[in-house]
C-alpha atoms as a PDB file:
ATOM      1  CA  UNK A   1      46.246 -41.867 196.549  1.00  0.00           C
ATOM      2  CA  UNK A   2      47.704 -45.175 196.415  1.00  0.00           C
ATOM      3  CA  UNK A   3      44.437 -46.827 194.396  1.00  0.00           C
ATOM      4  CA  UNK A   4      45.348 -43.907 191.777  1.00  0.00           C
ATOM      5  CA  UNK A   5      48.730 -44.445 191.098  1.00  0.00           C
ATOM      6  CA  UNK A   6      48.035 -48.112 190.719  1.00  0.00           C
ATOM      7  CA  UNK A   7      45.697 -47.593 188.108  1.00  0.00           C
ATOM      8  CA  UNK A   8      48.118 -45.218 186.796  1.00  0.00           C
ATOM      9  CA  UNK A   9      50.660 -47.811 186.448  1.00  0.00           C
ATOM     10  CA  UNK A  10      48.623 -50.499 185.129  1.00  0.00           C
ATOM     11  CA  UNK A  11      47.340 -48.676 182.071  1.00  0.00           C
ATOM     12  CA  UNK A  12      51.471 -48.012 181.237  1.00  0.00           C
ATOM     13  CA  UNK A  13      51.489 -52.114 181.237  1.00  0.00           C
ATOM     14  CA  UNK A  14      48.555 -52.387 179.391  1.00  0.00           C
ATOM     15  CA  UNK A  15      49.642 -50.564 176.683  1.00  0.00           C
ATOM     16  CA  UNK A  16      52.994 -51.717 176.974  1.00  0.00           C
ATOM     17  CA  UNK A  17      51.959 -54.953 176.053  1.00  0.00           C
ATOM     18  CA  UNK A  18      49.031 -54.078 173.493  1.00  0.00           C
ATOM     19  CA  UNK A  19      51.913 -52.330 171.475  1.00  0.00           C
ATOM     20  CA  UNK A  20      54.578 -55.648 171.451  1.00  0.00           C
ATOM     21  CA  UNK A  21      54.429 -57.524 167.989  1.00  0.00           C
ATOM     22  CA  UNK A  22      52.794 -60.399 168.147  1.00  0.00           C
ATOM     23  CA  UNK A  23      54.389 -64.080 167.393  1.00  0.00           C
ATOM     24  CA  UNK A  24      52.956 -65.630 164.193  1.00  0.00           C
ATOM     25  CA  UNK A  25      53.010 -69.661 163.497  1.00  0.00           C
ATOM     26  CA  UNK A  26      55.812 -70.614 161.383  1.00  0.00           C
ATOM     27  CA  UNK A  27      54.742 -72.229 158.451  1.00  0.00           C
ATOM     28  CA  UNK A  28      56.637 -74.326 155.434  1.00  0.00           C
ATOM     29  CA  UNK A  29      56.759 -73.919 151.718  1.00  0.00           C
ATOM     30  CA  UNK A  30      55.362 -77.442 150.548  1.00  0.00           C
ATOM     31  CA  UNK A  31      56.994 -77.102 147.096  1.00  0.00           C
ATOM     32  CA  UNK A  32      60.454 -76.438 148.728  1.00  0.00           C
ATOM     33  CA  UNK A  33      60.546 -79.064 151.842  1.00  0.00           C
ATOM     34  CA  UNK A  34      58.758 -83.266 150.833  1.00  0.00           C
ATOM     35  CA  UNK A  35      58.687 -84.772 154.009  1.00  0.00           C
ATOM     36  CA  UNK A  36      57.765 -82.681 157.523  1.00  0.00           C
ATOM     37  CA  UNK A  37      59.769 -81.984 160.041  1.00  0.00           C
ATOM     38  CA  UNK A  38      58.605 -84.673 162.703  1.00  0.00           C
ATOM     39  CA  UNK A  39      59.117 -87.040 160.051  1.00  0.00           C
ATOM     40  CA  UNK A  40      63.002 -86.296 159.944  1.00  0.00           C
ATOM     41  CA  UNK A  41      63.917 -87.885 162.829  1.00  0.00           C
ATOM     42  CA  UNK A  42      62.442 -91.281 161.363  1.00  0.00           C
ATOM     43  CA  UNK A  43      63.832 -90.900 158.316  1.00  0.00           C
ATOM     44  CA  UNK A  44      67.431 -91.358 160.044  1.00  0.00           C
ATOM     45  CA  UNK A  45      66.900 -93.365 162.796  1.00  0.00           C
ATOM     46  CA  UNK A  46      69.761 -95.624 163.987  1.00  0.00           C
ATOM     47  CA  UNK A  47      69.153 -99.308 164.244  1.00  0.00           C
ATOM     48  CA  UNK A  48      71.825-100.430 166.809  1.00  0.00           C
ATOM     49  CA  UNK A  49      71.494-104.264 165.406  1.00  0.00           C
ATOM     50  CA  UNK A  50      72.195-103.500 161.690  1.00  0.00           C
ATOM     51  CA  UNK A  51      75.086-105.168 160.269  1.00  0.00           C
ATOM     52  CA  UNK A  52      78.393-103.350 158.527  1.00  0.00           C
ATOM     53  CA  UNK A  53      77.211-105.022 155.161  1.00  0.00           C
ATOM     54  CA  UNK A  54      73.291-103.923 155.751  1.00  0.00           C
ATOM     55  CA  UNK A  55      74.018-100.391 156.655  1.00  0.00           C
ATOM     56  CA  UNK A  56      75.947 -99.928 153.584  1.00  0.00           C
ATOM     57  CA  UNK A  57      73.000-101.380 151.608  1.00  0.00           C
ATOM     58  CA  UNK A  58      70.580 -98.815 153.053  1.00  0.00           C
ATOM     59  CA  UNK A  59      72.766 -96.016 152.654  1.00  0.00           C
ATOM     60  CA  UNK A  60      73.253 -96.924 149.319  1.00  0.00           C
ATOM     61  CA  UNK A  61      69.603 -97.267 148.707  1.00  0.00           C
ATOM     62  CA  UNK A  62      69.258 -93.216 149.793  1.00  0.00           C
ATOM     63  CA  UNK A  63      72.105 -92.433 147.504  1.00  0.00           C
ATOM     64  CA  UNK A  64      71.013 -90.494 144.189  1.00  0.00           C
ATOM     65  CA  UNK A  65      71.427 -92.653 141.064  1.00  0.00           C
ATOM     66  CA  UNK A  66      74.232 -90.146 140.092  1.00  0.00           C
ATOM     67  CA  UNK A  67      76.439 -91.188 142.695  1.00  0.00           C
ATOM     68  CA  UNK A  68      76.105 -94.565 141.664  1.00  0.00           C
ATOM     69  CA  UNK A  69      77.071 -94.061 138.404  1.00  0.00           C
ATOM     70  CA  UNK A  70      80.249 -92.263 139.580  1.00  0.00           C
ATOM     71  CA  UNK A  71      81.477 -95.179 141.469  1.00  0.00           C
ATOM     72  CA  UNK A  72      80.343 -97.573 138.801  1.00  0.00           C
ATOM     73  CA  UNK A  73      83.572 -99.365 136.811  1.00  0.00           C
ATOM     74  CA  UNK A  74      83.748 -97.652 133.521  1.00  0.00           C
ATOM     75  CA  UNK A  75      83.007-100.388 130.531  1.00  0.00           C
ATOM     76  CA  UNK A  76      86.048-102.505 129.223  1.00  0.00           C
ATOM     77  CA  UNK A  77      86.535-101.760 125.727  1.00  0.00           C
ATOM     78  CA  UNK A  78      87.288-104.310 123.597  1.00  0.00           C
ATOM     79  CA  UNK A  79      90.841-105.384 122.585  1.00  0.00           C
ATOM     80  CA  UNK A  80      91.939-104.561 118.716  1.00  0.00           C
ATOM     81  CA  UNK A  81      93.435-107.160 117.046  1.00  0.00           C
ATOM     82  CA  UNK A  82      97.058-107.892 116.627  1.00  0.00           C
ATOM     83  CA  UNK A  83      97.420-106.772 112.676  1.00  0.00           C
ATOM     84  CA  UNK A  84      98.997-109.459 111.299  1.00  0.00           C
ATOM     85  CA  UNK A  85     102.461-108.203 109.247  1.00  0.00           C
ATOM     86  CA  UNK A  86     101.865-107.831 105.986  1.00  0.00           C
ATOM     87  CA  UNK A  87     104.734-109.012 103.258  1.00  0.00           C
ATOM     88  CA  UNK A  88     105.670-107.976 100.086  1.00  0.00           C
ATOM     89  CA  UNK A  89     102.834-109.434  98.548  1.00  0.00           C
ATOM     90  CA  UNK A  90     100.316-108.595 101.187  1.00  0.00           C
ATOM     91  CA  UNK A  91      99.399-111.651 102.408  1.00  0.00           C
ATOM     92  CA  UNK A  92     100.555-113.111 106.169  1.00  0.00           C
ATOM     93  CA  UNK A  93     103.627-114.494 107.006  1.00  0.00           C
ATOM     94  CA  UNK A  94     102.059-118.154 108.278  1.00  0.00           C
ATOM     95  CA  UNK A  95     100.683-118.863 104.772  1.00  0.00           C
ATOM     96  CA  UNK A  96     103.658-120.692 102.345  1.00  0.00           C
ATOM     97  CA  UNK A  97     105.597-118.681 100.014  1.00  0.00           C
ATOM     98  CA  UNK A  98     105.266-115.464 101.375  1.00  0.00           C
ATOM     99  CA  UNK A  99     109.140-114.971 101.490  1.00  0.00           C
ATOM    100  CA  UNK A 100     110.018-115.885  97.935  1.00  0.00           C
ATOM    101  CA  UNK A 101     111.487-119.303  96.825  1.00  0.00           C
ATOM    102  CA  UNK A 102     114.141-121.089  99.009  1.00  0.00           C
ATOM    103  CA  UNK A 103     117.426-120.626  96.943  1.00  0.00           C
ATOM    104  CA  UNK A 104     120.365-122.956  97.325  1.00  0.00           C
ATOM    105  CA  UNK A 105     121.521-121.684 100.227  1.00  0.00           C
ATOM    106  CA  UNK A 106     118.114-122.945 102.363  1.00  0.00           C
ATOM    107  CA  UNK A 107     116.705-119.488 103.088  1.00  0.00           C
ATOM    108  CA  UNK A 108     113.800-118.121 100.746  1.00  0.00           C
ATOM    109  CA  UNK A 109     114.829-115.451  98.896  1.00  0.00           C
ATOM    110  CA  UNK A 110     113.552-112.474 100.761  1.00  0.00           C
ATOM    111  CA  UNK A 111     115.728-113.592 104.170  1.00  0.00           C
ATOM    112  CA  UNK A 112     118.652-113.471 102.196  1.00  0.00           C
ATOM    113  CA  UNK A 113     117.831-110.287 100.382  1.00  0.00           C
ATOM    114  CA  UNK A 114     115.393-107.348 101.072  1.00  0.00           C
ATOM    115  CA  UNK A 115     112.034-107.820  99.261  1.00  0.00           C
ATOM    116  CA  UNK A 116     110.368-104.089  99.154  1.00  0.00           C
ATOM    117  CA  UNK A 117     106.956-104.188  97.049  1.00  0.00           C
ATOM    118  CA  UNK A 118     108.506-105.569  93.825  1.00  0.00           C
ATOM    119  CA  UNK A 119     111.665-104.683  94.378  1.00  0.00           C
ATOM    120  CA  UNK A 120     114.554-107.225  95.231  1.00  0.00           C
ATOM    121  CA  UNK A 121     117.580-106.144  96.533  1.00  0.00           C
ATOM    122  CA  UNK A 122     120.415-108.710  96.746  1.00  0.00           C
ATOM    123  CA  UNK A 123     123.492-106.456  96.686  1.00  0.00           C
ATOM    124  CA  UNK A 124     126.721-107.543  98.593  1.00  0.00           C
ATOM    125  CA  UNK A 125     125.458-111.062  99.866  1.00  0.00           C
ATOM    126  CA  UNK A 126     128.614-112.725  98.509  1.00  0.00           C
ATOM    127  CA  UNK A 127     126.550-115.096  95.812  1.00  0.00           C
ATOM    128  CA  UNK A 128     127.620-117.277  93.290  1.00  0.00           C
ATOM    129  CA  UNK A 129     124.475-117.535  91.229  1.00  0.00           C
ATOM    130  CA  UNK A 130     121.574-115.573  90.853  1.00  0.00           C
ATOM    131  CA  UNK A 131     118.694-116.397  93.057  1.00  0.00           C
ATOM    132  CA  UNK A 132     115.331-117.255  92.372  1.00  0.00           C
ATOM    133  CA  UNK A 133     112.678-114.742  92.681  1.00  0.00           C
ATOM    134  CA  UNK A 134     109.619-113.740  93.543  1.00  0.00           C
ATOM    135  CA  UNK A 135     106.813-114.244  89.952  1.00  0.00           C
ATOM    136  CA  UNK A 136     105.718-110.401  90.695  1.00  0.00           C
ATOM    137  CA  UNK A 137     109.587-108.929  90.976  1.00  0.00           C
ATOM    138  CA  UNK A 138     109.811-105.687  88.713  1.00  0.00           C
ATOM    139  CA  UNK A 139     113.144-104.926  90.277  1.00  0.00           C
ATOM    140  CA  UNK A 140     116.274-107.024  90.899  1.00  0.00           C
ATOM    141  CA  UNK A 141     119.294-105.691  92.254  1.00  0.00           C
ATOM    142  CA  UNK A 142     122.654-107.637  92.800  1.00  0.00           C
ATOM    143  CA  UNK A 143     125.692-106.020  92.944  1.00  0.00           C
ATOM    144  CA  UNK A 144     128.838-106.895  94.092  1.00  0.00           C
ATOM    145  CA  UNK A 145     128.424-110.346  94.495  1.00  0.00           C
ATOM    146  CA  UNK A 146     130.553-113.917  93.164  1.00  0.00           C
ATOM    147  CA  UNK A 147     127.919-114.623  90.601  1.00  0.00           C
ATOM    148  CA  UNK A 148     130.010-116.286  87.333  1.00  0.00           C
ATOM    149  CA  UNK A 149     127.187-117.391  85.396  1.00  0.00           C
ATOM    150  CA  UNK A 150     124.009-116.264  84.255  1.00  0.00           C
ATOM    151  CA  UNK A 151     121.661-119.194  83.049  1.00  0.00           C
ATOM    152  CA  UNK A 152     118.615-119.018  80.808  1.00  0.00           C
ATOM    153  CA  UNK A 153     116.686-120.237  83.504  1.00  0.00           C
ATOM    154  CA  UNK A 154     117.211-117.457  85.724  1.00  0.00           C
ATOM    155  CA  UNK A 155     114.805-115.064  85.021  1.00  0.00           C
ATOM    156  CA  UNK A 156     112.598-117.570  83.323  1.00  0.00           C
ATOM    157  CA  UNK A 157     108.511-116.731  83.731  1.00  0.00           C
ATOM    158  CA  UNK A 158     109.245-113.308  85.453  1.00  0.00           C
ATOM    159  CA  UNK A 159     107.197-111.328  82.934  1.00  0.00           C
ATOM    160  CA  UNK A 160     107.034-108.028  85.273  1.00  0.00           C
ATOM    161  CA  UNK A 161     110.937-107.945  85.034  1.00  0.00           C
ATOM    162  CA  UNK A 162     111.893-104.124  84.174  1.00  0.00           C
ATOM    163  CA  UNK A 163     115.151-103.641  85.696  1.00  0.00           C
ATOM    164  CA  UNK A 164     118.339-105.733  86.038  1.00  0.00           C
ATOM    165  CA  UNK A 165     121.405-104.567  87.714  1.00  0.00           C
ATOM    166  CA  UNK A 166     124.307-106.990  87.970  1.00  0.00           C
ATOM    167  CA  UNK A 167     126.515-104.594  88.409  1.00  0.00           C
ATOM    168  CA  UNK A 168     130.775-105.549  89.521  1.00  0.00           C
ATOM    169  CA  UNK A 169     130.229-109.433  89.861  1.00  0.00           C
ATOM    170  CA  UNK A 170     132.427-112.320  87.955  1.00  0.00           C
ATOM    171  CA  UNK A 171     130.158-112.503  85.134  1.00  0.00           C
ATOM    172  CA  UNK A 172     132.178-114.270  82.250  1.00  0.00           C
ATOM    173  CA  UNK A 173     129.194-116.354  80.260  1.00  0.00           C
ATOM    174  CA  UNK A 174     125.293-115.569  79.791  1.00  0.00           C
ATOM    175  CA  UNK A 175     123.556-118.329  78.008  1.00  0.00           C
ATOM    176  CA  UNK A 176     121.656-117.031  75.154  1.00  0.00           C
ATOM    177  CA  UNK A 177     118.157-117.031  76.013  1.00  0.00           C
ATOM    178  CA  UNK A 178     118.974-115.858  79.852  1.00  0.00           C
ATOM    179  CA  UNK A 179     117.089-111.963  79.083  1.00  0.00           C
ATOM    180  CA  UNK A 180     115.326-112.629  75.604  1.00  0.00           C
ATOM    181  CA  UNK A 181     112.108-113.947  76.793  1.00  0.00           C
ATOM    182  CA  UNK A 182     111.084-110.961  78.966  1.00  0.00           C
ATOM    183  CA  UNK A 183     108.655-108.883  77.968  1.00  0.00           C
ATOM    184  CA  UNK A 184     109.087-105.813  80.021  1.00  0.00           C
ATOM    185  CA  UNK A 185     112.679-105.772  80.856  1.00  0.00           C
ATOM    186  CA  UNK A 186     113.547-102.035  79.505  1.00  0.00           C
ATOM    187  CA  UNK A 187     116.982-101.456  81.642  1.00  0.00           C
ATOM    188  CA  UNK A 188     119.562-103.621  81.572  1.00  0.00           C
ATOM    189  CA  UNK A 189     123.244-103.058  83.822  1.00  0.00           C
ATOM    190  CA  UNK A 190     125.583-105.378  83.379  1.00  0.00           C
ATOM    191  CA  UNK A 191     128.939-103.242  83.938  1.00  0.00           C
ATOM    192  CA  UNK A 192     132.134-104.297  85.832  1.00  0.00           C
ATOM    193  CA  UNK A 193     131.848-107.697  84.720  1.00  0.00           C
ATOM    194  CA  UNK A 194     134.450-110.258  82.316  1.00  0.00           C
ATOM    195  CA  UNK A 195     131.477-110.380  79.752  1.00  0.00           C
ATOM    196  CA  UNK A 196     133.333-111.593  76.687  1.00  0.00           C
ATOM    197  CA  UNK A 197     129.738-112.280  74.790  1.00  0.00           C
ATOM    198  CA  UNK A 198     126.862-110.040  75.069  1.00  0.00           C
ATOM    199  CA  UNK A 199     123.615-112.927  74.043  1.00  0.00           C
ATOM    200  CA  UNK A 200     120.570-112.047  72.598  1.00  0.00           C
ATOM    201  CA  UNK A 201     118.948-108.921  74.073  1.00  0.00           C
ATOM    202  CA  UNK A 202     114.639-108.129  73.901  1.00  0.00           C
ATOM    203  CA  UNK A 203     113.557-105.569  72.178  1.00  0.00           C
ATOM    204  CA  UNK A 204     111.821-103.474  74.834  1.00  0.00           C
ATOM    205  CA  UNK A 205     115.106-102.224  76.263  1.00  0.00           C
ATOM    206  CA  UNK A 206     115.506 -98.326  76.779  1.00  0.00           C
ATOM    207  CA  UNK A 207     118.817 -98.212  78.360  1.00  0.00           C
ATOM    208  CA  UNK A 208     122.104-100.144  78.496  1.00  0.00           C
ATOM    209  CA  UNK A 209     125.185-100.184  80.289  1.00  0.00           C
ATOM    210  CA  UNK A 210     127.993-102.879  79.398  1.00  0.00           C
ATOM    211  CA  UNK A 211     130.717-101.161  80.385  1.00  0.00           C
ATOM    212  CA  UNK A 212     134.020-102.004  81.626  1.00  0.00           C
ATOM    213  CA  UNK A 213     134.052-105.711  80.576  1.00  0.00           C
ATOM    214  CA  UNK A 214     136.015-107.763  77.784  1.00  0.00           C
ATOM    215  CA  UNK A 215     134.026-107.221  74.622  1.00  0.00           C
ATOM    216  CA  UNK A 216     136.487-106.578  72.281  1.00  0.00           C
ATOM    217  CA  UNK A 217     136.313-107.368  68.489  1.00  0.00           C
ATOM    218  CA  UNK A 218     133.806-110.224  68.209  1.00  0.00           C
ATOM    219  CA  UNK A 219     132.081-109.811  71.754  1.00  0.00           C
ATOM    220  CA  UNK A 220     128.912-107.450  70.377  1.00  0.00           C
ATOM    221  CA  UNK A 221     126.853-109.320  67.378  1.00  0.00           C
ATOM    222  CA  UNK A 222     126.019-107.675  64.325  1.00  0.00           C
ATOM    223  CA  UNK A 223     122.689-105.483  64.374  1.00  0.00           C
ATOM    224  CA  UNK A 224     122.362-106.039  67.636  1.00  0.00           C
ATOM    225  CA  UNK A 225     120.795-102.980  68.594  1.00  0.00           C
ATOM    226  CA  UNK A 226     118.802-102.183  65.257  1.00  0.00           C
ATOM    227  CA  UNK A 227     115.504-103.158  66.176  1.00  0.00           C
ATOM    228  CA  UNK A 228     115.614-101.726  69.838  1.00  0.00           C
ATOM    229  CA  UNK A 229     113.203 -98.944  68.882  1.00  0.00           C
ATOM    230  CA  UNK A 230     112.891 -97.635  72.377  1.00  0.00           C
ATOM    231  CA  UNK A 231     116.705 -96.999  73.322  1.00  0.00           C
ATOM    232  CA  UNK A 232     117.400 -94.018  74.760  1.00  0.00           C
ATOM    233  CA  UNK A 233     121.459 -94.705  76.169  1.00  0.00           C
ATOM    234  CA  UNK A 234     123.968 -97.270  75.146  1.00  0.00           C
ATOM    235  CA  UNK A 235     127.114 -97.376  77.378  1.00  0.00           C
ATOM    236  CA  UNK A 236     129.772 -99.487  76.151  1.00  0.00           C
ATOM    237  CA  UNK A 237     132.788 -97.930  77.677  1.00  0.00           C
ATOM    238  CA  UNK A 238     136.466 -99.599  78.191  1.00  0.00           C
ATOM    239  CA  UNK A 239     135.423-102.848  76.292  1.00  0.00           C
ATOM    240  CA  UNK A 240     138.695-103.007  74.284  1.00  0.00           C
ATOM    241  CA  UNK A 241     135.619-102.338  70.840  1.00  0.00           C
ATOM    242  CA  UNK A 242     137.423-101.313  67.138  1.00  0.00           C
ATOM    243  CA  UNK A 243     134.074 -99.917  66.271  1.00  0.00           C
ATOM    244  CA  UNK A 244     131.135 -98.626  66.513  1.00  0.00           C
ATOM    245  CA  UNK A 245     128.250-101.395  66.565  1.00  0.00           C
ATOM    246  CA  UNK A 246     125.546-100.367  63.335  1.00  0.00           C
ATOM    247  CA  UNK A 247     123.654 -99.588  62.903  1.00  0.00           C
ATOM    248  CA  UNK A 248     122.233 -97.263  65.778  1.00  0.00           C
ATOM    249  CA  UNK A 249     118.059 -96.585  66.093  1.00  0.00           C
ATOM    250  CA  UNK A 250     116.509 -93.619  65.643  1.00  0.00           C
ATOM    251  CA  UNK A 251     115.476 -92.934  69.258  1.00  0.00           C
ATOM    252  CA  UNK A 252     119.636 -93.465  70.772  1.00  0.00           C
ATOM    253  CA  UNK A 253     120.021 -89.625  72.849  1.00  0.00           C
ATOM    254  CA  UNK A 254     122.966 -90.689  74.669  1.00  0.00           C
ATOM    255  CA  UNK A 255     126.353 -93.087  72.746  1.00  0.00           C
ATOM    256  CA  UNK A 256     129.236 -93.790  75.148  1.00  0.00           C
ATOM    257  CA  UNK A 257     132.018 -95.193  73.197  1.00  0.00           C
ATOM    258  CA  UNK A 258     135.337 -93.770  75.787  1.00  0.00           C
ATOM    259  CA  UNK A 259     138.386 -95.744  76.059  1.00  0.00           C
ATOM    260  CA  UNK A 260     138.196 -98.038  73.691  1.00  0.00           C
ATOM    261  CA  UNK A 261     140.049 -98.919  70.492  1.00  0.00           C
ATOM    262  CA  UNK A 262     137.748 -97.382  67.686  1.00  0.00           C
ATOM    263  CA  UNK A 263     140.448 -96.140  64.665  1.00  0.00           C
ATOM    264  CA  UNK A 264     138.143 -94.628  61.963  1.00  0.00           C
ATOM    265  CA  UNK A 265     134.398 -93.929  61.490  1.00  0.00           C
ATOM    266  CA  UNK A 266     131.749 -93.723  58.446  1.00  0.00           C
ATOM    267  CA  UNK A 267     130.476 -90.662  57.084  1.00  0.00           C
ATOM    268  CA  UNK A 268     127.303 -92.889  57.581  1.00  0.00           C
ATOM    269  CA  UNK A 269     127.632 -94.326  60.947  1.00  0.00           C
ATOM    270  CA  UNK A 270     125.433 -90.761  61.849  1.00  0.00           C
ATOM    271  CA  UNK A 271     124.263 -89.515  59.019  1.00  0.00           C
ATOM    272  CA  UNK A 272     123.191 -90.299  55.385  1.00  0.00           C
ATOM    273  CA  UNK A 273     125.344 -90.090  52.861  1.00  0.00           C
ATOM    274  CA  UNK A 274     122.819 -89.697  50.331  1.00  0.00           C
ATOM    275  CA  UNK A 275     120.749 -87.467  52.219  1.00  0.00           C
ATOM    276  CA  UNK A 276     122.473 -84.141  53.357  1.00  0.00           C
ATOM    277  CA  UNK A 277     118.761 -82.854  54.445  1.00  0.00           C
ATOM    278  CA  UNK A 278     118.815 -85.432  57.212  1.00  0.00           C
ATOM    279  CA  UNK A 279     118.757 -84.539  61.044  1.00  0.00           C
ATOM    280  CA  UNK A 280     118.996 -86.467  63.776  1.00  0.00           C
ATOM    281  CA  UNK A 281     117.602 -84.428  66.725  1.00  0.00           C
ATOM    282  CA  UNK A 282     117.640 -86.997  69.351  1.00  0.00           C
ATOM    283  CA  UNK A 283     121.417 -87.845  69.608  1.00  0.00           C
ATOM    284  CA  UNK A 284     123.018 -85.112  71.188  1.00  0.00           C
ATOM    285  CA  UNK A 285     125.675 -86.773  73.164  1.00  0.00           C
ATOM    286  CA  UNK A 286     128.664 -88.856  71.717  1.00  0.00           C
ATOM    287  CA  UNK A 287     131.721 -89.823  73.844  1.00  0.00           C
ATOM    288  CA  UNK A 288     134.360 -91.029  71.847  1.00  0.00           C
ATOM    289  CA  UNK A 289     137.090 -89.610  74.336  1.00  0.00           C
ATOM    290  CA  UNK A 290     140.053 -92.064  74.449  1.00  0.00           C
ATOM    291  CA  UNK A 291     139.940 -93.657  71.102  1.00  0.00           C
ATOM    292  CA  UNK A 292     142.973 -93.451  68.919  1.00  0.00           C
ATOM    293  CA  UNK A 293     140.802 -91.815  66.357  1.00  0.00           C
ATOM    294  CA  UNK A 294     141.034 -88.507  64.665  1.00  0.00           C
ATOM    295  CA  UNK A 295     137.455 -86.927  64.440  1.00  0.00           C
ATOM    296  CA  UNK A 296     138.697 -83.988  61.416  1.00  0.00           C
ATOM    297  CA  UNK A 297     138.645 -87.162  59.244  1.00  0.00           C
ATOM    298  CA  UNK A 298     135.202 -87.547  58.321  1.00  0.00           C
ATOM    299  CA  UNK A 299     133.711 -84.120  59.177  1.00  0.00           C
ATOM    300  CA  UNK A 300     130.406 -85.310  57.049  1.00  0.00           C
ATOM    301  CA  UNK A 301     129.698 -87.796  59.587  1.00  0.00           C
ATOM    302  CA  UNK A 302     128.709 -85.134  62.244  1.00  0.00           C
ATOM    303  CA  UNK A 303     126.603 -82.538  59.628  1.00  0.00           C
ATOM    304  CA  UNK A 304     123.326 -84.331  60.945  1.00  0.00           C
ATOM    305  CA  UNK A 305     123.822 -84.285  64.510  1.00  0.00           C
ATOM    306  CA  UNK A 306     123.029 -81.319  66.590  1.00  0.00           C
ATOM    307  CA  UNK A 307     126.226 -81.670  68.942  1.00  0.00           C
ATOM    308  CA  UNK A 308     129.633 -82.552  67.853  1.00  0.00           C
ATOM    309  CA  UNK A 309     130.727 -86.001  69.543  1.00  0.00           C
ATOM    310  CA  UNK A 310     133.847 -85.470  72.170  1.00  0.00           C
ATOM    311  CA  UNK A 311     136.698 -87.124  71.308  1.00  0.00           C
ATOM    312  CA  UNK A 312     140.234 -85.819  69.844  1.00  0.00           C
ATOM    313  CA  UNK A 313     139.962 -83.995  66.649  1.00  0.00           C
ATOM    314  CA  UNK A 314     143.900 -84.196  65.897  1.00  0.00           C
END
């Protein structure tokens, strides 16, 4: 009885154990694993005699090349240039001339003043004479200044020279030739001054202001203005004037004539006497305002204009 039941319970182990899984060998992918697994252990072995400086040379060596770009110093780019300041007539300020010619007082002309392209501005720097200027000056400004004189050498070889403004200096005497030679000067200021002589003026001018000086009778030459083809204004206001300087070109829009000491007018100092078809479109504005002169006098002497001048028609 005993034999069975030990047979009995070894055929329960037998099957017991024919029915348990069996283990399989574990095996490795060769694409996803390089180097085995017994060969790990060599590949970070520690060598108890390698130096601080050697063990960060191997360990660099088993970096990937993208870490040691990271920690690799960025290239220096090159420095730009200091731009050297440019001047008023481009070039730098170590080369000579760059600032204008010295003028009496020892400082070249664009210290004293402000030089802006071709533009010269000398305003309120308490002169007594004009100062030289730069060849390429288009532009000259100085007002309210000392300045007595003007010379003919003043503006001598400045052939760019469009503008002059002199306005509320001391001006008493201009030689002659001082604006006659330029060949571009078209504006001309000159008001505030003690001008008792206006010289010579160039043809090429478009507008004029001579106001508020000491003109009087004598101080504006005959035909002064007649072959000035291109004027546009004439101001000669509170010059102490008797009349009205003839004759006038074609192209004059604007006449300022106020407070001065003008007593009678032509019927031709406009118009034509001969010619009653005549019309002079251009001059539409007259100021005669503050002249002892009655204007109902010579009512032909307005038919050809298209405004009446201002002024005091009793």
């Amino acid at each position: 009885m005993k034999n069975l039941a030990s047979i009995f319970v070894g055929f329960i182990i037998f099957d017991i154990i024919v029915a348990a899984p069996t283990m399989s060998s574990m095996t490795y992918d060769s694409e996803t694993y390089d180097i085995a697994l017994e060969d790990l252990d060599n590949l970070y072995d520690y060598d108890e005699n390698l130096s601080v400086d050697q063990a960060q040379v191997e360990i660099g060596t088993v970096l990937p090349s993208i870490a040691r770009e990271m920690h690799s110093p960025l290239p220096e780019e090159p420095e730009e240039e200091a731009s050297t300041p440019k001047l008023i007539d481009g070039s730098s300020p170590h080369e000579p001339g760059v600032l204008g010619p010295h003028t009496h007082e020892g400082l070249p002309t664009c210290l004293l003043c402000t030089c802006l392209g071709a533009s010269v501005y000398c305003d309120d720097r308490e002169l007594e004479a004009v100062p030289p200027l730069p060849k390429q000056t288009t532009h000259f400004y100085s007002r309210y200044n000392r300045i007595k004189r003007v010379n003919k050498d003043d503006f001598a070889n400045l052939n760019s020279l469009k503008r002059i403004d002199l306005t509320s200096n001391f001006i008493s005497q201009i030689d002659e030739d001082a604006f006659r030679s330029l060949p571009q000067l078209q504006e001309l200021i000159l008001r505030d001054n003690q001008i008792r002589q206006l010289p010579e003026l160039p043809p090429t001018l478009t507008f004029i202001d001579i106001s508020s000086n000491r003109l009087g009778r004598k101080g504006i030459k005959q035909e002064a203005f007649k072959d000035m083809v291109d004027l546009h204004h004439l101001y000669i206001t509170d010059n102490n004037l008797d009349h009205i300087p003839l004759p006038l070109p074609e192209s004059l829009q604007s006449l300022h004539l106020q407070n001065n000491n003008i007593q009678e007018m032509h019927e031709d100092t406009f118009c034509k006497m001969k010619d009653y078809s005549y019309v002079r479109k251009t001059l539409e504005d007259i100021r005669l305002d503050g002249n002892p002169i009655n204007l109902s006098k010579t009512p032909y002497a307005y038919m050809c204009l298209p405004r009446l001048p201002v002024g005091s028609l009793f």
